[in-house]
Protein backbone atom coordinates (compact mmCIF):
# COMPACT_ATOMS: atom_id res chain seq x y z
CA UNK A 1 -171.00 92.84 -140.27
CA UNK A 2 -172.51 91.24 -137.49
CA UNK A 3 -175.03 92.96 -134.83
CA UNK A 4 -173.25 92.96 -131.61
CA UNK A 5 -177.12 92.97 -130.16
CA UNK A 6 -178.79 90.15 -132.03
CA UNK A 7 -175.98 88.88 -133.65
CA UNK A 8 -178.07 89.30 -137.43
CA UNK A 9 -175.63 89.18 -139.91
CA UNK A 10 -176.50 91.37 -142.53
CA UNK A 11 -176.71 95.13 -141.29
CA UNK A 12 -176.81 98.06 -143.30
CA UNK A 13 -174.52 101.11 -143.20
CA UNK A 14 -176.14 104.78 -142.33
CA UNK A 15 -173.26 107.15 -142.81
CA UNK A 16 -169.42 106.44 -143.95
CA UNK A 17 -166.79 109.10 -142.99
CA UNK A 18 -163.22 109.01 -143.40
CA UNK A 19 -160.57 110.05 -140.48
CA UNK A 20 -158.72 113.28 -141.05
CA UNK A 21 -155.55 111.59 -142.27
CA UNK A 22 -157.03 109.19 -144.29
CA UNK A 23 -155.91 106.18 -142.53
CA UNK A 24 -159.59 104.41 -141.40
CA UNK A 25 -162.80 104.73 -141.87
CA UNK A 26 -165.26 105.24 -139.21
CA UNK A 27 -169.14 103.49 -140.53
CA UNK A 28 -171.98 103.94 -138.89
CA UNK A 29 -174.21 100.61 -139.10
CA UNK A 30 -178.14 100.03 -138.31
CA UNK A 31 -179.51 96.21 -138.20
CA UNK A 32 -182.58 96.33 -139.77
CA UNK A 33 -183.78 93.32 -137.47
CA UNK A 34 -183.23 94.44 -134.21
CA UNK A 35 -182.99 98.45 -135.41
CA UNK A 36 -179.48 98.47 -132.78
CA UNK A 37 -177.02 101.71 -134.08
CA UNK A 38 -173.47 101.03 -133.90
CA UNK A 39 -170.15 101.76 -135.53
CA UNK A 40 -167.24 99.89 -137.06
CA UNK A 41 -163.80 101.08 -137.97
CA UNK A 42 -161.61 100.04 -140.79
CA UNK A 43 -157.91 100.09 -140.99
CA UNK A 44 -155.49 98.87 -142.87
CA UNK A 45 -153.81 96.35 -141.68
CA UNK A 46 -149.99 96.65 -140.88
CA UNK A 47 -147.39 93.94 -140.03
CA UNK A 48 -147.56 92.89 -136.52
CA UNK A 49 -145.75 95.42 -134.58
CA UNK A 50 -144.56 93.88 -130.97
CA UNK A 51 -144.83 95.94 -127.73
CA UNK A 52 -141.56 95.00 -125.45
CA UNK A 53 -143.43 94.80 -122.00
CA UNK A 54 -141.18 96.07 -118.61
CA UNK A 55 -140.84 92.35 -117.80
CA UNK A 56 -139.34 91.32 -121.68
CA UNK A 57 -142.42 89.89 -122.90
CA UNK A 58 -143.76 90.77 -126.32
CA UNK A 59 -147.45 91.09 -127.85
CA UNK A 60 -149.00 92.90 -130.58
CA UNK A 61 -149.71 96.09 -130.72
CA UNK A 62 -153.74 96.58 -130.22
CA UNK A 63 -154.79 100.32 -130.63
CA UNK A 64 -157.35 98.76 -128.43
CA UNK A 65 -155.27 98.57 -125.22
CA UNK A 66 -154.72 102.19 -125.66
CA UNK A 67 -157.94 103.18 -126.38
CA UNK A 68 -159.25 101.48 -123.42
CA UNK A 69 -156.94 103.07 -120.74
CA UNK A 70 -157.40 106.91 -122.19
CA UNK A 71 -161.00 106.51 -121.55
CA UNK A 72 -160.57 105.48 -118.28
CA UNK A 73 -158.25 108.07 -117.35
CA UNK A 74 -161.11 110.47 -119.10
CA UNK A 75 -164.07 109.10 -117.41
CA UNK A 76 -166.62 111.55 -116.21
CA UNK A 77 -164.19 114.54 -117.73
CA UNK A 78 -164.93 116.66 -120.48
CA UNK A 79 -163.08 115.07 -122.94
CA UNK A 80 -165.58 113.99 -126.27
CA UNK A 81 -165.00 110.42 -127.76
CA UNK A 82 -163.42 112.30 -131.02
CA UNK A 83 -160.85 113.57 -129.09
CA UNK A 84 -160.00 110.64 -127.51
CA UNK A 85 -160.11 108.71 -130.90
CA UNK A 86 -157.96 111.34 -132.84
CA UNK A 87 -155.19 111.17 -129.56
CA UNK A 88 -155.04 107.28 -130.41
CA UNK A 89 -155.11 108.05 -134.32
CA UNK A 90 -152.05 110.26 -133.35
CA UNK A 91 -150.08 107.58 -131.28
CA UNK A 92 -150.74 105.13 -133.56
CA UNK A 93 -149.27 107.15 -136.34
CA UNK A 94 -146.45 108.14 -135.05
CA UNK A 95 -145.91 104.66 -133.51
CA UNK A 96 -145.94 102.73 -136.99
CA UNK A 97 -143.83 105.56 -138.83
CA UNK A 98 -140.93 105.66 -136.40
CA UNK A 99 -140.98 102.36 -135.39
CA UNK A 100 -140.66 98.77 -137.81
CA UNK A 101 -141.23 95.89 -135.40
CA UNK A 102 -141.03 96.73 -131.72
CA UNK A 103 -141.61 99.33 -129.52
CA UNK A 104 -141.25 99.28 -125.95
CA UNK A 105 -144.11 99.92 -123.19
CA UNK A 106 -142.01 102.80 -121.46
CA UNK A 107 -142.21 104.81 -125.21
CA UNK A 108 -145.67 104.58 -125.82
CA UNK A 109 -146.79 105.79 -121.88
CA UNK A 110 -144.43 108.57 -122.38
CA UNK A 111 -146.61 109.56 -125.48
CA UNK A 112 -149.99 109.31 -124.03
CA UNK A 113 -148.93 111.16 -121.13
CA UNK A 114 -147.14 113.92 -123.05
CA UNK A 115 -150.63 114.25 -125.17
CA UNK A 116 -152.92 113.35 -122.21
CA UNK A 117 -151.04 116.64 -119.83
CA UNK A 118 -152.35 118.65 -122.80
CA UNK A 119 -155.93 117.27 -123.71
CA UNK A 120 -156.67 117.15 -119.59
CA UNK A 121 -154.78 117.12 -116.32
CA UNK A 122 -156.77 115.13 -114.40
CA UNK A 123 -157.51 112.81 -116.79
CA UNK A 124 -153.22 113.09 -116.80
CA UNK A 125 -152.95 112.14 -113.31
CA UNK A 126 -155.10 109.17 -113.30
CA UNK A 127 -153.23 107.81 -115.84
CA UNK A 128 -149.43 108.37 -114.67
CA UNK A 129 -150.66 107.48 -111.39
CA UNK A 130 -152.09 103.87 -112.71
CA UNK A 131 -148.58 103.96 -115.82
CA UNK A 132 -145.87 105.44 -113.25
CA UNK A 133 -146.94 102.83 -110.53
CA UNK A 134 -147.21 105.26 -107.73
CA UNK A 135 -146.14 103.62 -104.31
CA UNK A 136 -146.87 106.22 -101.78
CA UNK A 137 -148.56 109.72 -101.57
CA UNK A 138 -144.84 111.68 -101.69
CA UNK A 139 -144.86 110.01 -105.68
CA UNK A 140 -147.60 111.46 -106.40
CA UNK A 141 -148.00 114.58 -104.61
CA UNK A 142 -144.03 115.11 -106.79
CA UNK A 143 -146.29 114.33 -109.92
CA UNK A 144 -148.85 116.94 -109.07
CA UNK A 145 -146.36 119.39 -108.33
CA UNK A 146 -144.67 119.01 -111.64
CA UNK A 147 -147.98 120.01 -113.20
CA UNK A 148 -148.49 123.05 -111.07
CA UNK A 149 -144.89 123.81 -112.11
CA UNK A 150 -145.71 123.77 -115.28
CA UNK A 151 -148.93 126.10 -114.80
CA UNK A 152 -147.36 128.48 -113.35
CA UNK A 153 -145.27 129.07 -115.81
CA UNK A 154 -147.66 128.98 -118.54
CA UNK A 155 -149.41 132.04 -116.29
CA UNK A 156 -146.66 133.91 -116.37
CA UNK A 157 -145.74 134.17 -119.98
């Protein structure tokens, strides 16, 4: 593996764990050139599953993309990197066991925000607000009630 600092190609590997379920493995690497710590993940690889955009295009699924957008909906909140990397683990699961080929956009938001209303509500809001393509303040103001809505009633049971 390659440093991403120096670009030496012949690190070493510090620690190996494997994820919960078994599906990657998470390696922590050290270059002994440069000394640079980083960390690789290995997963097996599926066949391609396509995303069906809003417009009708198609791409690949990249675990990536999602990865990418719950930690910018969790920036500065206090929401570790594990639990933003099992939340992805969890999509992606259930992603490639219910569905062979395609999958469209719409599905997979309506996953991360039923898991991100859970893991953090602002972190929630940011994200439906950027997904859900708020136009005015009334949109999302409706959002924000929904989630007081739902508060309340968690306080009174």
């Amino acid at each position: 593996m390659r440093c991403p600092a120096c670009h030496y190609k012949d690190t070493n590997v510090v620690d190996s764990r494997m994820n919960s379920d078994g599906t990657s493995i998470r390696r922590r690497r050290k270059c002994p050139k440069c000394e640079e710590r980083f960390t690789t993940y290995e997963y097996v690889e599926h066949v391609p599953l396509m995303v069906v955009k809003r417009d009708g295009r198609r791409q690949p699924f990249d675990r990536t993309r999602i990865l990418n957008g719950i930690i910018k909906a969790c920036e500065k909140r206090p929401v570790s990197v594990d639990q933003i990397e099992s939340l992805v683990d969890d999509i992606e699961r259930v992603v490639r066991k219910k569905y062979d080929q395609e999958i469209s956009s719409k599905d997979i938001g309506e996953m991360l925000m039923d898991r991100l209303s859970v893991l953090d509500e602002v972190a929630y809001v940011r994200f439906a607000s950027v997904y859900r393509q708020f136009r005015d303040v009334n949109q999302f103001m409706s959002e924000l009630q929904g989630i007081l809505g739902k508060n309340k009633k968690k306080k009174e049971k």
